[in-house]
C-alpha atoms as a PDB file:
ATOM      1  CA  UNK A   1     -34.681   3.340 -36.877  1.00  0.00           C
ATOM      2  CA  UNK A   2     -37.162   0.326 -36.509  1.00  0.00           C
ATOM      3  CA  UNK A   3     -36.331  -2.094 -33.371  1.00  0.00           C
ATOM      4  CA  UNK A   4     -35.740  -4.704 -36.630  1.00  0.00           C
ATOM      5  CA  UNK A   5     -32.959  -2.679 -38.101  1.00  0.00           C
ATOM      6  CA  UNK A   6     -31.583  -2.440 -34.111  1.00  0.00           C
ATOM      7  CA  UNK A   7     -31.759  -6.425 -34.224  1.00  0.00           C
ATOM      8  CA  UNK A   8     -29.578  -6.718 -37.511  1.00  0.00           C
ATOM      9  CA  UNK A   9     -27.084  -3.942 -36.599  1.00  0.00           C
ATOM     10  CA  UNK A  10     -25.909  -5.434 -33.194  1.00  0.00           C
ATOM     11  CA  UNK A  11     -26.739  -8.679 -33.695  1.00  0.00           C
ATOM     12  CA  UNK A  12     -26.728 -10.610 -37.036  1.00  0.00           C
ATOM     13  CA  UNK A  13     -25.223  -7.803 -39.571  1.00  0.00           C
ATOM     14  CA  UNK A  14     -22.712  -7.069 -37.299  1.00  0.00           C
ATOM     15  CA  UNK A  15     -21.132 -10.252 -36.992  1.00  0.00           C
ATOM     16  CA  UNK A  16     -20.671 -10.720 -40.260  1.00  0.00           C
ATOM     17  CA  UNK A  17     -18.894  -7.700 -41.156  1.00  0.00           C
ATOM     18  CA  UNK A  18     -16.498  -8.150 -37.810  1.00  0.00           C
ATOM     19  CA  UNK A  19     -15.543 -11.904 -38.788  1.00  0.00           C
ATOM     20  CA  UNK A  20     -14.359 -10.373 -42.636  1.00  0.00           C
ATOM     21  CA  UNK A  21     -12.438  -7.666 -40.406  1.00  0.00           C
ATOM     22  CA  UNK A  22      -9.367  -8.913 -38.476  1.00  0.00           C
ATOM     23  CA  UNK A  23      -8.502  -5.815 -36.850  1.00  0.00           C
ATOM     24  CA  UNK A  24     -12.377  -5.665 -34.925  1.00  0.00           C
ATOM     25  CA  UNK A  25     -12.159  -9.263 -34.029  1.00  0.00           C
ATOM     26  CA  UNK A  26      -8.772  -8.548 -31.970  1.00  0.00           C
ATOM     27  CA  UNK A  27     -10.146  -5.900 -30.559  1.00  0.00           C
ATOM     28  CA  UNK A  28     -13.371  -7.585 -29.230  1.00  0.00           C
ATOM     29  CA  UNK A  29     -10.789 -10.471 -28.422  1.00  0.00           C
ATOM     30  CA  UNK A  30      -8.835  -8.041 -26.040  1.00  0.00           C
ATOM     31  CA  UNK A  31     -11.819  -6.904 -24.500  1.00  0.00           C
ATOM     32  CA  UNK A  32     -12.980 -10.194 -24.172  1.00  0.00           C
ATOM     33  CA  UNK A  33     -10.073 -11.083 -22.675  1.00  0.00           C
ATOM     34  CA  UNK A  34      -9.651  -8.266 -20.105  1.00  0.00           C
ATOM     35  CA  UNK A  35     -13.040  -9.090 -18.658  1.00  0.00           C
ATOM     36  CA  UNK A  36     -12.848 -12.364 -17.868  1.00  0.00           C
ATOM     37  CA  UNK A  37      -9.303 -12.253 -16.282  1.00  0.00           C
ATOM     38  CA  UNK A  38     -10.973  -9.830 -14.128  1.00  0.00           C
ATOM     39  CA  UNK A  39     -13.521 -12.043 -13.321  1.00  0.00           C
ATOM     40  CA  UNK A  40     -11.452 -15.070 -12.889  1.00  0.00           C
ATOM     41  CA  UNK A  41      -8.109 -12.755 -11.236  1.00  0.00           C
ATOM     42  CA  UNK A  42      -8.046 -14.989  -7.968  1.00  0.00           C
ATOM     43  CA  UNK A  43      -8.195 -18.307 -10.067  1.00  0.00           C
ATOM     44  CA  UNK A  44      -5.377 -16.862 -12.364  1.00  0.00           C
ATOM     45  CA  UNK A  45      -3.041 -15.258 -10.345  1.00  0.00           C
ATOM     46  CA  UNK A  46      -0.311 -17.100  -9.447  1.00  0.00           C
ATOM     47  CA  UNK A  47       0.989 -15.579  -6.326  1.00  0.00           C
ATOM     48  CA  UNK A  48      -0.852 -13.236  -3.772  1.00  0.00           C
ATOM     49  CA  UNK A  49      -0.749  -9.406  -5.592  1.00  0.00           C
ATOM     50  CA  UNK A  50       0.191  -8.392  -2.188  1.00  0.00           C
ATOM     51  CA  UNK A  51       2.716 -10.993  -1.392  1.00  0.00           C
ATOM     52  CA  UNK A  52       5.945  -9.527  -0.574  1.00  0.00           C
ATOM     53  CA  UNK A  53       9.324 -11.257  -1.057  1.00  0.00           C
ATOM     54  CA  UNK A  54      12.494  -8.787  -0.042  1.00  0.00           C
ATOM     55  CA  UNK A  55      14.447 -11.241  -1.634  1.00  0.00           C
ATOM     56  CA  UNK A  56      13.022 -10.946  -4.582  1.00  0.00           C
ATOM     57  CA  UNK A  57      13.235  -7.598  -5.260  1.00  0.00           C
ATOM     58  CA  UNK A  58      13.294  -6.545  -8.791  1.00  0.00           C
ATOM     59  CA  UNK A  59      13.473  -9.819  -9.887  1.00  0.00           C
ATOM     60  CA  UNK A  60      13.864 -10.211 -13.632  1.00  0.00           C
ATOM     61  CA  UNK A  61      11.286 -13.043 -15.790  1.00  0.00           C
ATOM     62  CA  UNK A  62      11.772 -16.137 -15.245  1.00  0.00           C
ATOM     63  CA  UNK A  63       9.846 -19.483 -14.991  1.00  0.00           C
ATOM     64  CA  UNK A  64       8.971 -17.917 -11.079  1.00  0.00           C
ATOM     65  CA  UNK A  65       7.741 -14.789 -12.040  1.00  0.00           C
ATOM     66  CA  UNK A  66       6.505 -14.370 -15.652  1.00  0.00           C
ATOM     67  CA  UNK A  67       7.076 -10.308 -15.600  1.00  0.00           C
ATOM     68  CA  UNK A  68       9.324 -10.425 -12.702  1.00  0.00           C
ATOM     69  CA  UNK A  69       8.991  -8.314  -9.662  1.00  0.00           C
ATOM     70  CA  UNK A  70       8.489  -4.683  -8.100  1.00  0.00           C
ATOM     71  CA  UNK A  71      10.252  -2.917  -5.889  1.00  0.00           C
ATOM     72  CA  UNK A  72       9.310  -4.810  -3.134  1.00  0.00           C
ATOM     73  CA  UNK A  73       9.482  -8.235  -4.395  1.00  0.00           C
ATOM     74  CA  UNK A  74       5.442  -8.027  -5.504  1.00  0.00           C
ATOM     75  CA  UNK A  75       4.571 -10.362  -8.867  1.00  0.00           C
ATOM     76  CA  UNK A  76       3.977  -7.866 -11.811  1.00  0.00           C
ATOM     77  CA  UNK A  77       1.577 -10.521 -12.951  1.00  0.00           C
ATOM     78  CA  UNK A  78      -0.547 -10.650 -10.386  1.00  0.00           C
ATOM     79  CA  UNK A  79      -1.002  -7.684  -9.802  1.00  0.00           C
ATOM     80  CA  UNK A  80      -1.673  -6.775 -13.722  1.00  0.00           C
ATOM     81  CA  UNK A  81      -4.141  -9.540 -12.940  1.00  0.00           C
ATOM     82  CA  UNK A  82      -5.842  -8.511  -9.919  1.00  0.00           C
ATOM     83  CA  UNK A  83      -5.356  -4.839 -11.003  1.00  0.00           C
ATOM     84  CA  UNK A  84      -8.068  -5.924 -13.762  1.00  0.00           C
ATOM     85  CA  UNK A  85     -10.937  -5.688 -11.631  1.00  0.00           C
ATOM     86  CA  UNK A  86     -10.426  -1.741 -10.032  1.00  0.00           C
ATOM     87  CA  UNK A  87      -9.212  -0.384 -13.353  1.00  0.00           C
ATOM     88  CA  UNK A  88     -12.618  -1.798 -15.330  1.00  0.00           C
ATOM     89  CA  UNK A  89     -15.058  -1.901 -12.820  1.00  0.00           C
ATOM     90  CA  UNK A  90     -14.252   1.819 -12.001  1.00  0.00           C
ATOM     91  CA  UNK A  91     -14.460   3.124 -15.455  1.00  0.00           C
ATOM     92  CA  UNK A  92     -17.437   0.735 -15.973  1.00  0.00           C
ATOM     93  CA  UNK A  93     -19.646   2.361 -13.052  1.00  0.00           C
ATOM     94  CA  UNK A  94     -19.065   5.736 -14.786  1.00  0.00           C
ATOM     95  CA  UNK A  95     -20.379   4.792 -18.028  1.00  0.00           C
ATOM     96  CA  UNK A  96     -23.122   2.779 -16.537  1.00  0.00           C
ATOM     97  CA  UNK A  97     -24.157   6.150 -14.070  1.00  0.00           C
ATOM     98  CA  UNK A  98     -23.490   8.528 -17.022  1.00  0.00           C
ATOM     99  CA  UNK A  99     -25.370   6.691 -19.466  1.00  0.00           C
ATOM    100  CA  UNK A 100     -28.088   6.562 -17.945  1.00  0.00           C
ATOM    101  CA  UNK A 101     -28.262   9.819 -16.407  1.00  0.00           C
ATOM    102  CA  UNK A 102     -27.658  10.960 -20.200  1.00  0.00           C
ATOM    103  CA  UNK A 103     -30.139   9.501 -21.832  1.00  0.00           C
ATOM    104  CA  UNK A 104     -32.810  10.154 -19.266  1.00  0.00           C
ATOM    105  CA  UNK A 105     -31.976  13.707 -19.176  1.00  0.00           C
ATOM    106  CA  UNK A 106     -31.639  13.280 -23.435  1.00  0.00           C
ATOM    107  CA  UNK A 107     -34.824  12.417 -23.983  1.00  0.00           C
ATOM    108  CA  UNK A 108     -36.520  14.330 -21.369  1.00  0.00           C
ATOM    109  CA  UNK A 109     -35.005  17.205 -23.418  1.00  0.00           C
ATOM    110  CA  UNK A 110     -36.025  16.225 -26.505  1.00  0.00           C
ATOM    111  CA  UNK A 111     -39.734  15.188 -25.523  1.00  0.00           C
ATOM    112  CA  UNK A 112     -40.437  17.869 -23.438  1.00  0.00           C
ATOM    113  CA  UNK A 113     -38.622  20.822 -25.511  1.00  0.00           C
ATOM    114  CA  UNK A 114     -39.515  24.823 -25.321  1.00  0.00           C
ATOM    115  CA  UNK A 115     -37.552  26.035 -22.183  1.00  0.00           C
ATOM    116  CA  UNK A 116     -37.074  22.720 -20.532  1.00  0.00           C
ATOM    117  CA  UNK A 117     -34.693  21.732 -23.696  1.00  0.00           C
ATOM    118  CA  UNK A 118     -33.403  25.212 -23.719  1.00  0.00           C
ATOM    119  CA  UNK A 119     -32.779  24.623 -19.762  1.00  0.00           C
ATOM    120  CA  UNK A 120     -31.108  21.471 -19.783  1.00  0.00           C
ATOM    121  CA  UNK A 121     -29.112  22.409 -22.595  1.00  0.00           C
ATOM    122  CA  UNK A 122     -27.638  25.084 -21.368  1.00  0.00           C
ATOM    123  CA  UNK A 123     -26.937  23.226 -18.730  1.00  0.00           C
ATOM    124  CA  UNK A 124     -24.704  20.016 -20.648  1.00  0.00           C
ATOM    125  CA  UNK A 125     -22.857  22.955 -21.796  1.00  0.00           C
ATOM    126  CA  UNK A 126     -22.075  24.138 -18.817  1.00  0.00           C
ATOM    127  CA  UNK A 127     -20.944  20.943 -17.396  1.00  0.00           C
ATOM    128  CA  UNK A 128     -19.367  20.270 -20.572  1.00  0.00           C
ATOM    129  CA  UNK A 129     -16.686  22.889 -20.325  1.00  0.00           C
ATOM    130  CA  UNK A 130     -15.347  21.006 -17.222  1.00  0.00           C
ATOM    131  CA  UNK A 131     -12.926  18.259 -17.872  1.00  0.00           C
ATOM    132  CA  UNK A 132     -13.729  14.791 -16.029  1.00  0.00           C
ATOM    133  CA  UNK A 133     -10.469  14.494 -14.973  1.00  0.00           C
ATOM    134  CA  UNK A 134     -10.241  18.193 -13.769  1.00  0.00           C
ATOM    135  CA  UNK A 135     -13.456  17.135 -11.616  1.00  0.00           C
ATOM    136  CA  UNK A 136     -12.580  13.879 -10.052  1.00  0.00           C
ATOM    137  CA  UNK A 137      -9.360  15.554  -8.942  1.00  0.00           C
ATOM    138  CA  UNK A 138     -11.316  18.503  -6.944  1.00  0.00           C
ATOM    139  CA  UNK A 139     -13.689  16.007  -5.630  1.00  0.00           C
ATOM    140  CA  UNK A 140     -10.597  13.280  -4.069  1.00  0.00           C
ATOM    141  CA  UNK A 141      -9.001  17.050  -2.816  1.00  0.00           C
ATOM    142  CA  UNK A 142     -12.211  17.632  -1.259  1.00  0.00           C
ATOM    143  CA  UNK A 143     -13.949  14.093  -0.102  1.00  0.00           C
ATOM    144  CA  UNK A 144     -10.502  12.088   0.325  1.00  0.00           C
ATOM    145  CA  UNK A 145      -8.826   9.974  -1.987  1.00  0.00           C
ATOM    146  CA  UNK A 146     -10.625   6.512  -3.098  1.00  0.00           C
ATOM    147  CA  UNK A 147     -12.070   5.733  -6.213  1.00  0.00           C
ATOM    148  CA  UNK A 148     -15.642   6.197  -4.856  1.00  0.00           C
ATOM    149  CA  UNK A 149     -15.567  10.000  -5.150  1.00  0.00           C
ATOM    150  CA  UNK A 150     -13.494  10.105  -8.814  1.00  0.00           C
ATOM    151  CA  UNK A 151     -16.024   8.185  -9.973  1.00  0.00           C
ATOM    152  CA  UNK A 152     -18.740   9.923  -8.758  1.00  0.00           C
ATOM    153  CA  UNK A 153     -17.489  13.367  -9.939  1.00  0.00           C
ATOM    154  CA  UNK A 154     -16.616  11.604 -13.480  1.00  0.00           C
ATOM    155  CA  UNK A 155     -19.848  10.257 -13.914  1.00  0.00           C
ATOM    156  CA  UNK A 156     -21.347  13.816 -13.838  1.00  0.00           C
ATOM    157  CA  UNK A 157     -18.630  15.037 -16.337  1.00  0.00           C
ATOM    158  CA  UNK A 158     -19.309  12.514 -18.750  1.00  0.00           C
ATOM    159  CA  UNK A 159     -23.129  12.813 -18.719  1.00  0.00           C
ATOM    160  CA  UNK A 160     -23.369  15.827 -21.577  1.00  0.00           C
ATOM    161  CA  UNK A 161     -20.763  13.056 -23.605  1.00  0.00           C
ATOM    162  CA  UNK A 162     -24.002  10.753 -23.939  1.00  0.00           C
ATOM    163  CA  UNK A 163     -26.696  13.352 -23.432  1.00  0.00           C
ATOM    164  CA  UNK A 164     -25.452  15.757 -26.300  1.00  0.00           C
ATOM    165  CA  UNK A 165     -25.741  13.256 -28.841  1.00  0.00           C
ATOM    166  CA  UNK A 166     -28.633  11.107 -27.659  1.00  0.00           C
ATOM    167  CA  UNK A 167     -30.615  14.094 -27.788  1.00  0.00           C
ATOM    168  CA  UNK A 168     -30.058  15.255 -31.333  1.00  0.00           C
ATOM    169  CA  UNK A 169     -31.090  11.570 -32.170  1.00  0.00           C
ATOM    170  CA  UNK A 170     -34.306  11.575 -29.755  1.00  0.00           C
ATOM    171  CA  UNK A 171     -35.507  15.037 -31.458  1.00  0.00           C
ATOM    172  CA  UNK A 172     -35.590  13.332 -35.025  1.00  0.00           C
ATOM    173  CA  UNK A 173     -37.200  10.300 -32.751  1.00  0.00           C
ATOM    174  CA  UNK A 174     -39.705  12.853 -30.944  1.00  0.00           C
ATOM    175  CA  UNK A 175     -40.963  13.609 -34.678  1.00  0.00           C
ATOM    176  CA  UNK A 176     -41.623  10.396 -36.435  1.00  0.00           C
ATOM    177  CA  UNK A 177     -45.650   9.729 -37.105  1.00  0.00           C
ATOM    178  CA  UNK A 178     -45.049   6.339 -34.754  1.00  0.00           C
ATOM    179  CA  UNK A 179     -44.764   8.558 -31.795  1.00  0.00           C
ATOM    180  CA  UNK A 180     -47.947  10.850 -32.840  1.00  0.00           C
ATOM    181  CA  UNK A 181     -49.928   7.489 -33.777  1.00  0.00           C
ATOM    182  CA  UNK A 182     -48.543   5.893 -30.209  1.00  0.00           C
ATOM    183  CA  UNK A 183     -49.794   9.266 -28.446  1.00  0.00           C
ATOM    184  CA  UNK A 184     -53.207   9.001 -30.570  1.00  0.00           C
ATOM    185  CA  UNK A 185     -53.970   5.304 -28.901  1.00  0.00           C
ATOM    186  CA  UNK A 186     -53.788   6.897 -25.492  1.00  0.00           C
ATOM    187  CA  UNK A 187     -50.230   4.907 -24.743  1.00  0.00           C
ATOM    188  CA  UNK A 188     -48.784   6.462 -21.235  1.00  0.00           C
ATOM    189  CA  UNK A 189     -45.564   8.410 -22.056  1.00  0.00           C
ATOM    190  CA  UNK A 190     -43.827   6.448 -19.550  1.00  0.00           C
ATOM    191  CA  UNK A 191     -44.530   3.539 -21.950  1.00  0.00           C
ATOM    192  CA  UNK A 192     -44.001   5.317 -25.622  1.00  0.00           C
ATOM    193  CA  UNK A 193     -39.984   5.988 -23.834  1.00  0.00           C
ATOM    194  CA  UNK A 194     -39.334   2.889 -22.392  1.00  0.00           C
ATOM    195  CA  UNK A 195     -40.854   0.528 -25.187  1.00  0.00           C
ATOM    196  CA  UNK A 196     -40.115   2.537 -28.289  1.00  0.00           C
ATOM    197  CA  UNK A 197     -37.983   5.528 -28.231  1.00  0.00           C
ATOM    198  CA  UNK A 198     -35.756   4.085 -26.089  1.00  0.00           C
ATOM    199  CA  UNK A 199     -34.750   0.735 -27.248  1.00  0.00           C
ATOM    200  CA  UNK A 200     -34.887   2.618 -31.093  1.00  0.00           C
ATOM    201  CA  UNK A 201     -31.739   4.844 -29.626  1.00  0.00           C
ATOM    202  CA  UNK A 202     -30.010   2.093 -28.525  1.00  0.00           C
ATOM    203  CA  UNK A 203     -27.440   1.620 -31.196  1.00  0.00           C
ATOM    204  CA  UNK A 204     -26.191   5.277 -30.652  1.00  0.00           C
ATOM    205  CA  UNK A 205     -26.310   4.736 -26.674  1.00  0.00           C
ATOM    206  CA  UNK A 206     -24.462   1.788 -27.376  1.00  0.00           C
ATOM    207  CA  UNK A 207     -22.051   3.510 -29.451  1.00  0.00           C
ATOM    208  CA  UNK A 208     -21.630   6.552 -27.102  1.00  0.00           C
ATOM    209  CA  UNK A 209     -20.852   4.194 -24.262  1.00  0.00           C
ATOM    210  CA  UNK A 210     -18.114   1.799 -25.660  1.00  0.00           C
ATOM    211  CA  UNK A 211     -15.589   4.875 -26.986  1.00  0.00           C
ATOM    212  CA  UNK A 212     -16.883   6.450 -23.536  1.00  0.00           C
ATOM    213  CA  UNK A 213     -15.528   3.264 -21.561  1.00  0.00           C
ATOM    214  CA  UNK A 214     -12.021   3.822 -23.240  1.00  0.00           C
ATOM    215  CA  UNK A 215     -11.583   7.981 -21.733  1.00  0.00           C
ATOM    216  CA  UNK A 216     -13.008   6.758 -18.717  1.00  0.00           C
ATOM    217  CA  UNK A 217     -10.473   4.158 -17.559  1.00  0.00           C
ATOM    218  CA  UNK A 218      -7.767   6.270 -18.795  1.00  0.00           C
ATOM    219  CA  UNK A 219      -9.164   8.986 -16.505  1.00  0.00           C
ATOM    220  CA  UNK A 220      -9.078   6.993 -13.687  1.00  0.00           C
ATOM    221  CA  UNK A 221      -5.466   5.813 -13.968  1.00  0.00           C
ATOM    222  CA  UNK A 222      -4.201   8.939 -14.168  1.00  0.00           C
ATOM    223  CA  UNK A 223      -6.213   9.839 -11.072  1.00  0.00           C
ATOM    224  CA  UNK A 224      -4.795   6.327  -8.997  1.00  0.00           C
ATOM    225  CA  UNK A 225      -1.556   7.945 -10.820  1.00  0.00           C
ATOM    226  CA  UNK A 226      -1.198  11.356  -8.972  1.00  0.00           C
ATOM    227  CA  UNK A 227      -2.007   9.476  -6.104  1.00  0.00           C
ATOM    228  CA  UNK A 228      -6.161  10.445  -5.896  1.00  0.00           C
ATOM    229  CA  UNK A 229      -7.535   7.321  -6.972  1.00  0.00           C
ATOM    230  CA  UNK A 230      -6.463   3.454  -5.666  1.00  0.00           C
ATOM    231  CA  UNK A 231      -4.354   3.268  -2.591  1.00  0.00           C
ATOM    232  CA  UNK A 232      -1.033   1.051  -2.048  1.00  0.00           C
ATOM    233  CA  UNK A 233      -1.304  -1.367  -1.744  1.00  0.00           C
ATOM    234  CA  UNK A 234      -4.271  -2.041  -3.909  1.00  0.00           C
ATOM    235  CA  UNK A 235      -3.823  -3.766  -7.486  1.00  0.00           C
ATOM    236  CA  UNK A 236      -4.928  -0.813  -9.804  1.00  0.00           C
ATOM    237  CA  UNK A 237      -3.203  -0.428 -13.512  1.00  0.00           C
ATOM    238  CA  UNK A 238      -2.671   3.585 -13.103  1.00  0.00           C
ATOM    239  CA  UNK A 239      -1.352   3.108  -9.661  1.00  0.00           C
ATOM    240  CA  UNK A 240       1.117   0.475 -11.040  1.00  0.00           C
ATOM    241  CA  UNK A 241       2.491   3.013 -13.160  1.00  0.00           C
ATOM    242  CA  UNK A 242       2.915   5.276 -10.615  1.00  0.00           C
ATOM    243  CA  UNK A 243       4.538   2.906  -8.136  1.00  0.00           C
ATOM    244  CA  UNK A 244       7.378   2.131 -10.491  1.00  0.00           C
ATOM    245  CA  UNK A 245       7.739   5.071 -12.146  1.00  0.00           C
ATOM    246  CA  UNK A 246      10.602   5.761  -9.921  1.00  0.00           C
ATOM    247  CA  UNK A 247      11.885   2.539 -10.495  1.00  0.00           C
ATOM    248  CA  UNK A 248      13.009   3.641 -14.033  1.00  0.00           C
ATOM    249  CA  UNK A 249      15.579   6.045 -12.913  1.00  0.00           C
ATOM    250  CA  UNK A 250      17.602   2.731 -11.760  1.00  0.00           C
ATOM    251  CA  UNK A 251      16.413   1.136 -14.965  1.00  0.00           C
ATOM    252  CA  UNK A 252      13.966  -1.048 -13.903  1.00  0.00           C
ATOM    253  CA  UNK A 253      10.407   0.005 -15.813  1.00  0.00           C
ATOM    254  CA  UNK A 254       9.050  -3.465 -15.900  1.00  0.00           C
ATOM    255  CA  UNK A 255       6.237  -2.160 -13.945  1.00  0.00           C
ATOM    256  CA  UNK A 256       5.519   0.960 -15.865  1.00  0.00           C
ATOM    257  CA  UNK A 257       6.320  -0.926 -19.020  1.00  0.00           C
ATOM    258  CA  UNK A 258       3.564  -3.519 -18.354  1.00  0.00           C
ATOM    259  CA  UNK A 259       1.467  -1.751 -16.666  1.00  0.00           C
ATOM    260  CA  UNK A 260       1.404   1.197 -19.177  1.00  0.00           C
ATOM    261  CA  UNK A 261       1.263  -1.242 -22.459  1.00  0.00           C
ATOM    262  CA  UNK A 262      -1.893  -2.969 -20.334  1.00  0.00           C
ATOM    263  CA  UNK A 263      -3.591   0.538 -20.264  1.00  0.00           C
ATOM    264  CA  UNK A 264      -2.845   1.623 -23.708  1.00  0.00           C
ATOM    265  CA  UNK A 265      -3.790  -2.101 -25.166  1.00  0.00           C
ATOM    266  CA  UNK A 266      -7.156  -1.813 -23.663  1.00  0.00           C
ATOM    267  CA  UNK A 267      -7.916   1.631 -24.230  1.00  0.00           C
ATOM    268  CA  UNK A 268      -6.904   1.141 -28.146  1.00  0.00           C
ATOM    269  CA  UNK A 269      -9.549  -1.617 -27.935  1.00  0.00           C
ATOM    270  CA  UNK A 270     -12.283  -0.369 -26.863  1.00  0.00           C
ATOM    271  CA  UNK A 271     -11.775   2.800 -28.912  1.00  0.00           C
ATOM    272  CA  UNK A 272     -11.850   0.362 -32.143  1.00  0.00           C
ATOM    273  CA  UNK A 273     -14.823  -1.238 -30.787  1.00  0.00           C
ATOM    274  CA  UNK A 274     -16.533   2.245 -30.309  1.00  0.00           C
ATOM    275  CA  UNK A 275     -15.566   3.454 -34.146  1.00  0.00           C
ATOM    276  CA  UNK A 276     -16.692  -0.267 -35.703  1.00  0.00           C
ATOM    277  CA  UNK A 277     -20.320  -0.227 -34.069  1.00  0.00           C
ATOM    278  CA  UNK A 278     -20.151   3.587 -35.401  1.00  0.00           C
ATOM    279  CA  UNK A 279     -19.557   2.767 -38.478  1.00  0.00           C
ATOM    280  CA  UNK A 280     -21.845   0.086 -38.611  1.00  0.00           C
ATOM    281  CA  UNK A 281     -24.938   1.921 -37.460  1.00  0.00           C
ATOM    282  CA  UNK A 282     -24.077   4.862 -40.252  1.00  0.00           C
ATOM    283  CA  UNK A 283     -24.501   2.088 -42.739  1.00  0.00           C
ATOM    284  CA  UNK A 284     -27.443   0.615 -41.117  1.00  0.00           C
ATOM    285  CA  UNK A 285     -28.985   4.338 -41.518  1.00  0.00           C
ATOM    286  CA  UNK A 286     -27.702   5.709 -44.827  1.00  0.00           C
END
């Protein structure tokens, strides 16, 4: 795929099809969202996510508290809002690490191939059959809990997630006469990857990453959810839902409720995102 066909699929073609497409456009509209009230949480929180009022306990909505209060008199809101920032930027850094962990090893696979594909093959598959989730919980048993060491261990799980497929791409890549005619002019290989292979895998990197984003931040609020992950009295979505989860035995899940819905929302968007720009770029191929 020429870098002009990359233009037109995430640029110009693409925003054509999502305007015609209502349920794409509220999904990039909740993702759009989600990032900048992380960005802007302090501005947009009304009351300190940390604040707490024991007379306010489990107070219901009201013109005070929007989604009412937590068990210790905390404002659900501001913490959803201030949670915004640990449960995206987490899930974020293990995209970014995998990603490009997963395409460097990718194409080093596919360029190199013989025994060193053969090698690092074996080696995604090995990985592979070890859940992220499964990992980040060993490592926080091991190294403490935090969402450092989660993320860390993550990252590595989700590598073979990109690698796997950017390497079947970067094989049918490796082959096209561009690369032979690039290698013919003398062009370093550091330059033939960076300049041309790699910006020509971009759409399915791209792809790979988004759905990616969605697993990942569910990951990690199950790990802040058993208690691995974010620490009281941090803001973190997962750890929300674990914090009033016992609430709900007294009926009062407005924490979970919110929380939960927050988590699934976002998750659901991405996820849409992921299968649209897959979509598009089988189009953009066939």
């Amino acid at each position: 795929m020429s870098t002009y066909r990359i233009a037109a699929t995430l640029r110009g073609g693409k925003r054509r099809s999502a305007v015609g497409d209502p349920v794409t456009v509220a999904a990039g509209c909740v993702v759009a969202l989600a990032v900048l009230v992380a960005l802007f949480a302090p501005l947009l929180a009304p009351y300190d996510p940390n604040a707490v009022d024991p007379a306010a306990v489990y107070a219901p909505p009201s013109g005070a508290h929007w989604l009412g209060t937590d068990d210790t008199g905390r404002d659900i809101l501001s913490r959803l809002i201030h949670g915004a920032r640990p449960s995206l930027i987490a899930p974020a850094a293990v995209v970014v690490l995998a990603t490009a962990v997963g395409t460097l090893v990718a194409i080093t696979a596919a360029w190199a191939g013989g025994w060193v594909d053969r090698v690092i093959s074996g080696a995604l598959d090995i990985i592979f059959g070890f859940p992220g989730l499964i990992m980040a919980v060993v490592a926080a048993a091991i190294f403490g809990p935090g969402l450092v060491v989660p993320v860390l261990a993550m990252s590595i799980a989700y590598v073979p997630l990109i690698a796997r497929v950017v390497r079947t791409s970067a094989l049918k890549e490796r082959n096209l006469p561009y690369i032979s005619a690039l290698q013919l002019m003398g062009t370093p290989t550091w330059s033939i990857w960076l300049r041309h292979l790699a910006p020509n895998l971009l759409p399915i990197i791209v792809v790979q990453a988004t759905v990616g984003f969605g697993y990942a931040l569910l990951d990690i609020a199950a790990i802040s959810f058993i208690g691995l992950g974010a620490q009281p009295p941090d803001a973190e979505w997962g750890l929300m839902v674990s914090n009033g989860y016992t609430g709900i035995l007294s009926g009062e899940a407005g924490q979970v409720m919110y929380a939960g819905i927050t988590i699934v929302v976002v998750v659901i968007a991405f996820n849409l995102l992921g299968s649209w720009l897959s979509r598009k770029l089988l189009e953009e191929g066939s």
